[in-house]
Protein backbone atom coordinates (compact mmCIF):
# COMPACT_ATOMS: atom_id res chain seq x y z
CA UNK A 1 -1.85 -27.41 4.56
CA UNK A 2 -3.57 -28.35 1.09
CA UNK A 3 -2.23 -31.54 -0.50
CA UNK A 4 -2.31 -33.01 -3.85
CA UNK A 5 -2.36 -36.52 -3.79
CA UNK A 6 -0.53 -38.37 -6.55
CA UNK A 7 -1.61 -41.47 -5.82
CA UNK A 8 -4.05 -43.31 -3.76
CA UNK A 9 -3.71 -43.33 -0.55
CA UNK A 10 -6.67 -44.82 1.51
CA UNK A 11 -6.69 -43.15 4.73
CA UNK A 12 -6.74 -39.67 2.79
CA UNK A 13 -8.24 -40.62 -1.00
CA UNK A 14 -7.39 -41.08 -4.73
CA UNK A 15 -4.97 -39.92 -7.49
CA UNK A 16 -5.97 -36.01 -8.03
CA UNK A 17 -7.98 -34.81 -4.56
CA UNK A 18 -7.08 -32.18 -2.58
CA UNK A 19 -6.83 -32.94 0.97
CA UNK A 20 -6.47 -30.52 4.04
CA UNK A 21 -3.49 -32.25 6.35
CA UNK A 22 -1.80 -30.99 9.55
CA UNK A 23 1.49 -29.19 8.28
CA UNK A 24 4.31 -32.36 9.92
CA UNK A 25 2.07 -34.91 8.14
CA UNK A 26 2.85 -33.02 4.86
CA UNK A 27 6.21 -32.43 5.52
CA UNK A 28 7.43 -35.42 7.14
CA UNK A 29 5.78 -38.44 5.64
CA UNK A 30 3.24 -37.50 2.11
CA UNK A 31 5.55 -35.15 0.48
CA UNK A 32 9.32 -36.99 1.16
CA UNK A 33 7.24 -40.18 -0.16
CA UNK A 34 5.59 -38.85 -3.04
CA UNK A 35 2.41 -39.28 -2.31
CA UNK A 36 1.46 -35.82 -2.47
CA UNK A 37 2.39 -32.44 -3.00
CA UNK A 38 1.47 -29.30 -2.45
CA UNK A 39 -1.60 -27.77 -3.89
CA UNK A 40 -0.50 -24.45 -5.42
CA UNK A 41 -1.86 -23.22 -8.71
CA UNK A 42 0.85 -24.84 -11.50
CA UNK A 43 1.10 -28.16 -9.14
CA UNK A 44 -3.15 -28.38 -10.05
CA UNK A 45 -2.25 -27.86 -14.00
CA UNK A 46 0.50 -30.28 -13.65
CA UNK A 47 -1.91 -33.44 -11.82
CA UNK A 48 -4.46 -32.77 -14.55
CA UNK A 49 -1.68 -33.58 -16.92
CA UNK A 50 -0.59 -36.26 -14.71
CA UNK A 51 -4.50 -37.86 -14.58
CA UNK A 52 -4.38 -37.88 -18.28
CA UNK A 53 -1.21 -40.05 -18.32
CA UNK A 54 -2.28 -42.26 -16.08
CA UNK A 55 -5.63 -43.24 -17.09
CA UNK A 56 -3.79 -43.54 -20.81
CA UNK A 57 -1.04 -46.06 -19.47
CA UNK A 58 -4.05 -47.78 -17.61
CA UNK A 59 -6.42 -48.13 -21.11
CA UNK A 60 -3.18 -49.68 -22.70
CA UNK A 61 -2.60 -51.99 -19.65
CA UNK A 62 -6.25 -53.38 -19.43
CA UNK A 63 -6.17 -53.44 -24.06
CA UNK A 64 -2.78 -55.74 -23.69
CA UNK A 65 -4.31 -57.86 -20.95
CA UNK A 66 -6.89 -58.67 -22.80
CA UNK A 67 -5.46 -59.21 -26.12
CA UNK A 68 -3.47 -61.59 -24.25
CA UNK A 69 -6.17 -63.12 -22.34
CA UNK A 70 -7.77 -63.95 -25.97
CA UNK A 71 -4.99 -65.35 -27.21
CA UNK A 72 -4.26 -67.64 -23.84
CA UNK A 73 -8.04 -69.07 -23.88
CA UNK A 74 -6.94 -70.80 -27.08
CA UNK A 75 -4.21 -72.61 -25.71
CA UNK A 76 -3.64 -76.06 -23.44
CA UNK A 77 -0.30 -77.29 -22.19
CA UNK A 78 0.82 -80.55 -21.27
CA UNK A 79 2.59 -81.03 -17.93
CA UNK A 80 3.76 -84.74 -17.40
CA UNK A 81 4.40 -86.11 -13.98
CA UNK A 82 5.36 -89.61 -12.09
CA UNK A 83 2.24 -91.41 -10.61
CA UNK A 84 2.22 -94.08 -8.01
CA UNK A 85 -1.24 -96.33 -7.26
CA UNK A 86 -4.44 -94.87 -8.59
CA UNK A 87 -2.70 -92.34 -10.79
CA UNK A 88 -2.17 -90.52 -7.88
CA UNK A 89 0.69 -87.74 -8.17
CA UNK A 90 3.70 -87.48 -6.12
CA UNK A 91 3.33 -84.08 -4.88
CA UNK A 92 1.11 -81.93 -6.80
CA UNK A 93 1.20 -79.23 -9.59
CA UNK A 94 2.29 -76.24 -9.01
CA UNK A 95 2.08 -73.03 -10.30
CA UNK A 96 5.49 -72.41 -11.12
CA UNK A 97 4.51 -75.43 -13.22
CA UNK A 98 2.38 -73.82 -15.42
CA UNK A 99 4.20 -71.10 -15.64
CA UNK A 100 7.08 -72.92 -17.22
CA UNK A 101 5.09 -74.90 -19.59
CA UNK A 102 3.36 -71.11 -20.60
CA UNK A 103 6.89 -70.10 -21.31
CA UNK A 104 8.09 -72.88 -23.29
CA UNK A 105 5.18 -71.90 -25.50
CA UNK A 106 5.79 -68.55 -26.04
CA UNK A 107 3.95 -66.70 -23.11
CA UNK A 108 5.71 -65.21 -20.00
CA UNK A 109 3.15 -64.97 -17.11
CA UNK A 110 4.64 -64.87 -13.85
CA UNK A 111 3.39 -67.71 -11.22
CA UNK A 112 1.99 -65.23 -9.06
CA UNK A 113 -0.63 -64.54 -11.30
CA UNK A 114 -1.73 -68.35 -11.72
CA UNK A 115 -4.70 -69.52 -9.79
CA UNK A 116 -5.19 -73.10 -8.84
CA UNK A 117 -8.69 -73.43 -7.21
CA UNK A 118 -7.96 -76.73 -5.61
CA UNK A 119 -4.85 -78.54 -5.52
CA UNK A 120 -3.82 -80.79 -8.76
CA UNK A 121 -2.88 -84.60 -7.48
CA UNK A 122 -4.49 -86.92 -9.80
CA UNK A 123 -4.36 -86.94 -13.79
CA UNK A 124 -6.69 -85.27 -15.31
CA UNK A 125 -7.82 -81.84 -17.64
CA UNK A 126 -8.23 -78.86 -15.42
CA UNK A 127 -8.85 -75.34 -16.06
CA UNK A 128 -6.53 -72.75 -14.42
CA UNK A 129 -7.48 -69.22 -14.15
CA UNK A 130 -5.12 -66.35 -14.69
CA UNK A 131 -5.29 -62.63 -13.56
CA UNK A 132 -3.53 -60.71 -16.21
CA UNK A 133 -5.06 -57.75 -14.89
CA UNK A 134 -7.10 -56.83 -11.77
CA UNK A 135 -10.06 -56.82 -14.36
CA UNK A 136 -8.68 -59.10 -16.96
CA UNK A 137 -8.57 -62.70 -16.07
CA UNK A 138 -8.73 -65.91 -18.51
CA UNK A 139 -8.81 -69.96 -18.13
CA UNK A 140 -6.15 -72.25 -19.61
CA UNK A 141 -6.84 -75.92 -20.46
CA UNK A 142 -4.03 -77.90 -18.00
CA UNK A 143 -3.55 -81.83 -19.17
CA UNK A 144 -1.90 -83.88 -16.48
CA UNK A 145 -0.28 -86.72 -18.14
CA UNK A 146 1.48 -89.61 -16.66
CA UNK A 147 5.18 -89.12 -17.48
């Protein structure tokens, strides 16, 4: 059986190509899950339409990302925390963190997204990446202050 695929799907290959499956892996597990259809004439007309959509919704994705990943490269936050000896921290900073101290400023970026290259225990500046987008990603200035 021909199948569209209508999204990707590694084993078989990406949004829009037409596979050749056995007939139960159709039925039973691509089509019930939406990961393909059948490949008749108006299901082709309907995937170009489909490809269209998709690659628009992706263009507006990567265009917010990185309006927002020019606007986040101008701002530093301020996260204040209890020291003991040295100016060491108790604990460390998190991302969940920065992600607060983003939001109190305006900008809702989930924790998930923030990446902490080594772990923050002392006071200090530190730049923070963030992956908006799997090919967006910006620094923000952190300031660890003593509380």
């Amino acid at each position: 059986m021909k199948v569209i695929l209508r999204q990707n799907y590694e084993p078989l290959g990406k949004v829009g190509d037409i596979v050749e499956v056995k007939d139960g892996y159709a039925t039973n597990f691509l089509l019930p899950r939406k990961i393909g259809y059948i490949a008749l004439k108006g299901n082709i007309r309907a995937l170009e339409d489909e490809k269209k959509a998709i690659v628009k919704k992706a263009q507006h994705e990567i265009h917010t990302a990185e309006n927002l990943a020019a606007e986040l490269e101008k701002v530093s936050i301020t996260i204040p925390v209890q020291v003991g000896e040295e100016d060491k921290i108790f604990g460390a900073v998190t991302t969940q963190m920065i992600a607060d101290s983003l939001k109190e400023k305006g900008y809702d970026i989930d924790k998930r997204k923030i990446e902490i290259d080594e772990a923050i225990k002392t006071l200090g500046i530190y730049g923070v990446n963030i992956k908006l987008h799997s090919n967006v990603t910006t620094k923000v200035k952190v300031w660890v202050v003593r509380e």
